[in-house]
Protein backbone atom coordinates (compact mmCIF):
# COMPACT_ATOMS: atom_id res chain seq x y z
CA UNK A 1 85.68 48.06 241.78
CA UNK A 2 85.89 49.68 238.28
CA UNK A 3 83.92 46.59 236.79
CA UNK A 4 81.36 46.90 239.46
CA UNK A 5 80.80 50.61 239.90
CA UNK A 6 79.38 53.33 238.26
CA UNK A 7 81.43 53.17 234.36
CA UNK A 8 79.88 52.74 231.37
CA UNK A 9 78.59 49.05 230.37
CA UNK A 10 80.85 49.30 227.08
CA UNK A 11 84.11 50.02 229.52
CA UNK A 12 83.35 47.39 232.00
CA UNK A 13 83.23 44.88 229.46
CA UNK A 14 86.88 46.44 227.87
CA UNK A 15 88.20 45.54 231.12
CA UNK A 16 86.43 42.66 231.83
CA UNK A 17 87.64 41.20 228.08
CA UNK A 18 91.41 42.17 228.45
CA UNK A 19 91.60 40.16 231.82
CA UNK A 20 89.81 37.06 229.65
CA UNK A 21 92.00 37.51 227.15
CA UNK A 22 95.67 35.44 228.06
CA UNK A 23 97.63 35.38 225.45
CA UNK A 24 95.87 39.73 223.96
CA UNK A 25 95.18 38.37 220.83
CA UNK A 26 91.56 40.48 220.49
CA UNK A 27 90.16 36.59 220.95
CA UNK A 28 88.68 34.73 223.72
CA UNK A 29 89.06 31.22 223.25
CA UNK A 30 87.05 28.71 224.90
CA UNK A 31 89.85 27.04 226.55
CA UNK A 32 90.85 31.03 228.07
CA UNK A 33 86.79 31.42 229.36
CA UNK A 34 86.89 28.25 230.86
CA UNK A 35 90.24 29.01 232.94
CA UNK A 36 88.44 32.20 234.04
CA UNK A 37 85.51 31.10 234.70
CA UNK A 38 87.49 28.13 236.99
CA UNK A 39 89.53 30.47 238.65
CA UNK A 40 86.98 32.97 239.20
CA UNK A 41 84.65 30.09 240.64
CA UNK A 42 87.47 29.22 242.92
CA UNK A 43 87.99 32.65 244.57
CA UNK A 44 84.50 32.56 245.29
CA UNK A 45 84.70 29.23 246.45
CA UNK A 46 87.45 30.46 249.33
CA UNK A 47 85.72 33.58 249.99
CA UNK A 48 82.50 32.61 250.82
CA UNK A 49 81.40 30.33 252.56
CA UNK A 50 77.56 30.69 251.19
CA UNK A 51 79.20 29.74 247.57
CA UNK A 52 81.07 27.14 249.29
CA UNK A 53 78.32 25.62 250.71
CA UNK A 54 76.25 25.72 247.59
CA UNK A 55 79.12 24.16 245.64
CA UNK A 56 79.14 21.27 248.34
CA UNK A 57 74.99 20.84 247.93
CA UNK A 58 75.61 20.49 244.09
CA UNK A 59 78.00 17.51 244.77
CA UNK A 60 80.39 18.41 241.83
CA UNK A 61 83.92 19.80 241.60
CA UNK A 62 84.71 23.42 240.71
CA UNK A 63 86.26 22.10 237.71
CA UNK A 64 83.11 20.50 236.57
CA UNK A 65 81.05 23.60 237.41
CA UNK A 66 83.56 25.58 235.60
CA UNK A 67 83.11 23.43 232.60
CA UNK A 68 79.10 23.29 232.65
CA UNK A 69 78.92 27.22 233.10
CA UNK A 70 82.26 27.42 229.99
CA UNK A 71 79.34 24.93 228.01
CA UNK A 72 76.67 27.61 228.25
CA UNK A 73 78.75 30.68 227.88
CA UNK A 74 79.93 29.21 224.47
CA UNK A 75 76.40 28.45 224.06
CA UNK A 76 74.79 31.69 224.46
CA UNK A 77 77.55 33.61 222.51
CA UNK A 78 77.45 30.95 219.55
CA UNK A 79 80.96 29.72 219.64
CA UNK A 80 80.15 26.15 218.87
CA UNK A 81 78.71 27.30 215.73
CA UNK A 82 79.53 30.94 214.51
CA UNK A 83 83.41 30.88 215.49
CA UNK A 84 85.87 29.38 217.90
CA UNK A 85 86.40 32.63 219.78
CA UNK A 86 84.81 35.63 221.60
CA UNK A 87 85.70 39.07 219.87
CA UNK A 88 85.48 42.15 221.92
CA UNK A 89 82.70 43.10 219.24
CA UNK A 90 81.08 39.81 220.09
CA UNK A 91 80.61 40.33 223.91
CA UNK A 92 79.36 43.80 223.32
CA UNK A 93 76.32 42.79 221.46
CA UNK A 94 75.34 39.41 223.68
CA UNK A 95 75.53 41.78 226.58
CA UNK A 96 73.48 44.23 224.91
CA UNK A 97 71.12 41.25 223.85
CA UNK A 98 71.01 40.41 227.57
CA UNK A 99 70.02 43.95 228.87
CA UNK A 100 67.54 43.94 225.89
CA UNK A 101 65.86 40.75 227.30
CA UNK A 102 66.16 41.58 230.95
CA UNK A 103 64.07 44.78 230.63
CA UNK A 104 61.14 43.39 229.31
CA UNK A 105 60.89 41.65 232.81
């Protein structure tokens, strides 16, 4: 509830980072997003069946949805080429970068 509700954007993504974070090292790694982003895919796989159903139309795994959406995440915050890991620092400006862009629609 906290990371959906009415707290500040900055404390949601605290929370959100310290859950991505396995081993609280202040660094997201791409192997620790891509567990996430699995298991998080997964619970939403069991827990509705709309998701379900859209995961069965695509025709691919979790696993392999996990990975394509892990691909773009380290894509969009510029692990591939800027570092090997997400800082808390990091995911505080691409989500500002995000609102930025999203209001000018």
């Amino acid at each position: 509830a906290f990371l959906c509700g009415g707290s500040p954007l900055e404390e949601r993504l605290m929370v959100a980072f310290t859950v991505m974070d396995a081993d609280s090292d202040g660094c997201i790694t791409p192997v620790e997003l891509l567990e996430i982003i699995k298991s998080a895919l997964l619970v939403i796989s069991v827990c509705s069946r709309m998701v379900a159903d859209k995961i069965l139309l695509l025709g691919a795994p979790v696993e392999e949805l996990a990975e394509a959406a892990a691909i773009e995440a380290i894509s969009a915050l510029n692990m591939d080429n800027t570092a090997a890991y997400i800082t808390l620092e990091m995911l505080c400006e691409t989500a500002d970068d995000f609102l930025k862009l999203a209001a000018l629609f």
